[in-house]
N, C-alpha and C. Protein backbone atom coordinates (compact mmCIF):
# COMPACT_ATOMS: atom_id res chain seq x y z
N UNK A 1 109.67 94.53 119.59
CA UNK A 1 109.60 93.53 118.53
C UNK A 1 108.13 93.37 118.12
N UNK A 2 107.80 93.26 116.81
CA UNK A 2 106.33 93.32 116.44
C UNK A 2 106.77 91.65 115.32
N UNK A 3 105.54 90.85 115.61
CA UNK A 3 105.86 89.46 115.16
C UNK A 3 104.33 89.35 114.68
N UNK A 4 103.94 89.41 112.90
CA UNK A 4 102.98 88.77 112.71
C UNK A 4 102.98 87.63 111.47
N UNK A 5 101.90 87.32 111.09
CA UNK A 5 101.20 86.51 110.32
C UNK A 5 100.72 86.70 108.63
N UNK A 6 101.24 86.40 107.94
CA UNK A 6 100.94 86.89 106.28
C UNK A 6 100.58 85.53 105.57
N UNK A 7 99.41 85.80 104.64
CA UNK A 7 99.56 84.54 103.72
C UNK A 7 100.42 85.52 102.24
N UNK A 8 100.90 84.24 101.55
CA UNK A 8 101.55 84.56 100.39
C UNK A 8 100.20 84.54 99.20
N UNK A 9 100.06 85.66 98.67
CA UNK A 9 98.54 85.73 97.56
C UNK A 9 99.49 85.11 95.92
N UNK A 10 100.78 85.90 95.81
CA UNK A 10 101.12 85.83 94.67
C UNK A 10 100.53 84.52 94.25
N UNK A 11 100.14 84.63 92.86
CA UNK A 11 100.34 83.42 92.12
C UNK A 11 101.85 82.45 92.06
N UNK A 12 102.40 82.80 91.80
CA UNK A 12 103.71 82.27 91.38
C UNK A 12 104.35 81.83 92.64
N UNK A 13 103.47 82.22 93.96
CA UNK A 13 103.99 82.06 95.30
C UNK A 13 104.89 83.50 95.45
N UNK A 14 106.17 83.26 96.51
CA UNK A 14 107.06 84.53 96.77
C UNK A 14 108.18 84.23 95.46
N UNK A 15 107.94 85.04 94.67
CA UNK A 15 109.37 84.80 93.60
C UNK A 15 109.84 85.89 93.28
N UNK A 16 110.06 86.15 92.50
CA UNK A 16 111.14 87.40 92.39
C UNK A 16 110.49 88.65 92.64
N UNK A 17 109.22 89.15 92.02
CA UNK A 17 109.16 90.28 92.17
C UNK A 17 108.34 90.91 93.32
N UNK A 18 107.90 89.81 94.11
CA UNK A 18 107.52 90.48 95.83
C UNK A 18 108.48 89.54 96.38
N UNK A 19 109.15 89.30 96.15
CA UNK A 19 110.72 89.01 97.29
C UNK A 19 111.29 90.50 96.57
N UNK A 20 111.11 90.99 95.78
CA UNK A 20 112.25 92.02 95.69
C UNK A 20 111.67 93.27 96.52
N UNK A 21 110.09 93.26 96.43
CA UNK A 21 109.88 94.53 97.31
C UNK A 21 109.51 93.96 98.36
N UNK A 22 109.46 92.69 99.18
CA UNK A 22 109.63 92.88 100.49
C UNK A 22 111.17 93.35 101.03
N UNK A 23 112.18 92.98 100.21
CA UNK A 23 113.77 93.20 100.58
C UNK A 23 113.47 94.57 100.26
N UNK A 24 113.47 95.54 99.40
CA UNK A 24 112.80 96.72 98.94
C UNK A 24 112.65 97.19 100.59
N UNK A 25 111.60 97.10 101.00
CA UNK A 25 111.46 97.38 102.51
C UNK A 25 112.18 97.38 103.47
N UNK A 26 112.74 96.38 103.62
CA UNK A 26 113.75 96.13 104.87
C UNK A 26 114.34 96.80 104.84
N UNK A 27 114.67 96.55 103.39
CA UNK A 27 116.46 96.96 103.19
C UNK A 27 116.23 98.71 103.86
N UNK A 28 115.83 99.60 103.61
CA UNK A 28 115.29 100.57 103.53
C UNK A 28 115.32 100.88 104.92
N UNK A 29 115.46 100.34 106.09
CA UNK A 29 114.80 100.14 107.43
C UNK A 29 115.97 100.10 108.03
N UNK A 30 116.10 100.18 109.53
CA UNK A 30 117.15 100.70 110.61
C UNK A 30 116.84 99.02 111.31
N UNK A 31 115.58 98.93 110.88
CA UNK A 31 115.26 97.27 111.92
C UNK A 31 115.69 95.92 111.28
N UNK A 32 115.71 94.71 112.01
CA UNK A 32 116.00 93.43 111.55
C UNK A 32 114.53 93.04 111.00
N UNK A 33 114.62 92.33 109.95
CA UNK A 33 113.51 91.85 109.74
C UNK A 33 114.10 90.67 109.54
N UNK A 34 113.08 89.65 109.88
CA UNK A 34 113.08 88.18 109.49
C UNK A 34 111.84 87.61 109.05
N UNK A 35 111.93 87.13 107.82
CA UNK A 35 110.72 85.86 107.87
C UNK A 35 111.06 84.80 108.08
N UNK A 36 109.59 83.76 107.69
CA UNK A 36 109.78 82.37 108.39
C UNK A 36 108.76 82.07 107.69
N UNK A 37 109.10 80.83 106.80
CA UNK A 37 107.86 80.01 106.45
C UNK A 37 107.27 79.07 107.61
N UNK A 38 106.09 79.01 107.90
CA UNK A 38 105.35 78.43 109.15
C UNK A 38 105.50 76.82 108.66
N UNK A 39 105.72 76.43 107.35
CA UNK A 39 105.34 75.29 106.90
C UNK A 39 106.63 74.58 108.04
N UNK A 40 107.88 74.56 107.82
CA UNK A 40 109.00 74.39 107.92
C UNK A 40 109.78 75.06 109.17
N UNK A 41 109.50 76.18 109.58
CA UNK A 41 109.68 77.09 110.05
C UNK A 41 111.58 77.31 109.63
N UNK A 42 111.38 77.35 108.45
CA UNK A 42 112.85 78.23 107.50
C UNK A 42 112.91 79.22 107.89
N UNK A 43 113.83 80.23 108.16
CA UNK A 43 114.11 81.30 108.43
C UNK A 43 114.98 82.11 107.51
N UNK A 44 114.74 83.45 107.04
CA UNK A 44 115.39 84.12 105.84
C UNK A 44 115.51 85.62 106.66
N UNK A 45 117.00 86.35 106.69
CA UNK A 45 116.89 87.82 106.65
C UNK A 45 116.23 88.14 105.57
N UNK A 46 114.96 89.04 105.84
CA UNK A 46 114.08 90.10 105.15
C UNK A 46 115.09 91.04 104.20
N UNK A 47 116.43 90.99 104.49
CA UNK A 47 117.12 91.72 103.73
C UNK A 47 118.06 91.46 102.19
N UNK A 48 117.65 89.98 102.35
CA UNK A 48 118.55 89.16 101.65
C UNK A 48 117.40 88.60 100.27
N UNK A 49 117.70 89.26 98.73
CA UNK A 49 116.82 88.44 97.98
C UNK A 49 117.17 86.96 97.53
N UNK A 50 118.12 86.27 98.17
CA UNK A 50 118.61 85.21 98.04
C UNK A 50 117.75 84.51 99.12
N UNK A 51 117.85 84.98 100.15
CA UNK A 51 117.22 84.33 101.04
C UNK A 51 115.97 84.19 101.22
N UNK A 52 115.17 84.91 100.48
CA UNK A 52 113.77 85.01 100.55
C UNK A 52 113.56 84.24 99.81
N UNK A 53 114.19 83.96 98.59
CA UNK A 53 113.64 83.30 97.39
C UNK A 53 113.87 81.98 97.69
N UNK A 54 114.93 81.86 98.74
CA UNK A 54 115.41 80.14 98.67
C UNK A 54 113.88 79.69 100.34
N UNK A 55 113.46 80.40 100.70
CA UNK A 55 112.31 79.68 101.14
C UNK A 55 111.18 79.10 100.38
N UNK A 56 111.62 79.28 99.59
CA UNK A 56 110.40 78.70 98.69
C UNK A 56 109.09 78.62 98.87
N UNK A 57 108.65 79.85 99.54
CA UNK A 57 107.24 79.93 99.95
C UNK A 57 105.98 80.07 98.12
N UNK A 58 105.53 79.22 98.35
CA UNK A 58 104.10 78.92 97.37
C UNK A 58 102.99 80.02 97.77
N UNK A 59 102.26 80.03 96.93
CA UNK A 59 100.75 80.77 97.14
C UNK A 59 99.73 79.72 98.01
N UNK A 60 99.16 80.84 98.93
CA UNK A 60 98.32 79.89 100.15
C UNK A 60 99.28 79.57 101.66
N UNK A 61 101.02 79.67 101.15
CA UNK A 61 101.50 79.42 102.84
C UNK A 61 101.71 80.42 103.77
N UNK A 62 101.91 80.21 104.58
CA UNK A 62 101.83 81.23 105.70
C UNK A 62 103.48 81.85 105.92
N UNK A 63 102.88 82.88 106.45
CA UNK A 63 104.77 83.32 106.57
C UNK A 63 104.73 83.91 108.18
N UNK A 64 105.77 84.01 109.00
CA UNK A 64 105.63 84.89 109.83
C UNK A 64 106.83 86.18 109.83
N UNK A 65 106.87 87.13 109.84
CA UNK A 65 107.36 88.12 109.93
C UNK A 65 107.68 88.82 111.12
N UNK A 66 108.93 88.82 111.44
CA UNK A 66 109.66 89.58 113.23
C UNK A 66 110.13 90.93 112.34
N UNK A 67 109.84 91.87 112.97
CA UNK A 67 110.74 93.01 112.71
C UNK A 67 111.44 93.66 114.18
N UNK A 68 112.35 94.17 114.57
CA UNK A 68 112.92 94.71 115.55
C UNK A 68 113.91 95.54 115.19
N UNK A 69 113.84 96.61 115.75
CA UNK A 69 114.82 98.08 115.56
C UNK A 69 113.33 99.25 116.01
N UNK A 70 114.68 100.43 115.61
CA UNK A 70 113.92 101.42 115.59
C UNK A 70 112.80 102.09 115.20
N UNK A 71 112.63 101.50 114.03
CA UNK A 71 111.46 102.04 112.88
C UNK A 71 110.61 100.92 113.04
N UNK A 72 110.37 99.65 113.69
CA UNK A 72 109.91 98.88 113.67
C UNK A 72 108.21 98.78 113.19
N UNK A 73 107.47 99.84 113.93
CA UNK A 73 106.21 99.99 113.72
C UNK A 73 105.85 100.20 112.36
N UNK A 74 106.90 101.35 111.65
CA UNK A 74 106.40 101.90 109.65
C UNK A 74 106.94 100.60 108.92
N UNK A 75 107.95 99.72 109.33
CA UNK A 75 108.21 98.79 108.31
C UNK A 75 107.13 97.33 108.64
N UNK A 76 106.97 97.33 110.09
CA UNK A 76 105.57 96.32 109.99
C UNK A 76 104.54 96.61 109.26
N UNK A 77 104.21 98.05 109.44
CA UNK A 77 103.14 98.40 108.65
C UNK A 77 103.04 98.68 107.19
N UNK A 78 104.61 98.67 106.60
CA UNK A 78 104.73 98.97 105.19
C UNK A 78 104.15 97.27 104.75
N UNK A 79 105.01 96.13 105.23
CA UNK A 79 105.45 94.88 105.10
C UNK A 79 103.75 94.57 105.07
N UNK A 80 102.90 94.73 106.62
CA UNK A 80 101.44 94.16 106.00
C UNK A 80 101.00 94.37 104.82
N UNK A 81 100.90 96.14 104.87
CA UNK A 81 100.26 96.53 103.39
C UNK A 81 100.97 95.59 102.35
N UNK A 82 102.08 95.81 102.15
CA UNK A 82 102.50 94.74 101.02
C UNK A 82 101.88 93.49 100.60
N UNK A 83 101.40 92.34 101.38
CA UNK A 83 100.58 91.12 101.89
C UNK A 83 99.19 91.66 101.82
N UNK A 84 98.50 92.43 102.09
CA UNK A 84 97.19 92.67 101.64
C UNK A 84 96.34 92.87 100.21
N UNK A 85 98.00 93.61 99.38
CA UNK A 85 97.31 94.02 98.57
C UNK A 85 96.65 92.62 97.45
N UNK A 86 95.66 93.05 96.55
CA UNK A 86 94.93 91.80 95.45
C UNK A 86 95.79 90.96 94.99
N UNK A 87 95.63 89.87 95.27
CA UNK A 87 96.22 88.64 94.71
C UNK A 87 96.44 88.74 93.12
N UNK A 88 97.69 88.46 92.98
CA UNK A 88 97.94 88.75 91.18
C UNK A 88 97.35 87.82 90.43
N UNK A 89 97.04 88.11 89.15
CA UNK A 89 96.81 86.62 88.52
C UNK A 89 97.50 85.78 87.81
């Protein structure tokens, strides 16, 4: 199990179109992914764009991210890169 830490950069917070490519990812994946807004600690399958979107994570909150399965290590590491890249405007 690999469990880390992301802030949300989007402007708009997590809304549709990086909830669609974090699900994009999962979905894609042999592993469970889960997030979790830290605010609340809400919990959403990584696989679900319903569920991502109904956390209602804003720009600036924290998220935490569990992945577990097989592939666990390329989809943590897809999922950071995702969270790193430049904050939109």
């Amino acid at each position: 199990m690999i469990r880390f830490e992301v802030t949300v950069k989007a402007a708009g917070g997590l809304h549709a179109r990086p909830a669609a490519l974090l699900v994009n990812i999962a979905a894609k994946s042999q592993s469970q992914v889960t997030v979790t807004r830290s605010l609340d600690e809400k919990q959403a399958d990584g696989k679900s764009i319903l569920g991502i979107l109904t956390l209602g994570a804003g720009r600036g909150e924290q998220l935490i991210i569990t992945v577990e399965g097989p592939d666990e290590e390329q989809v943590a590491h897809a999922l950071q890169e995702l969270f790193e890249q430049p904050e939109e405007s």
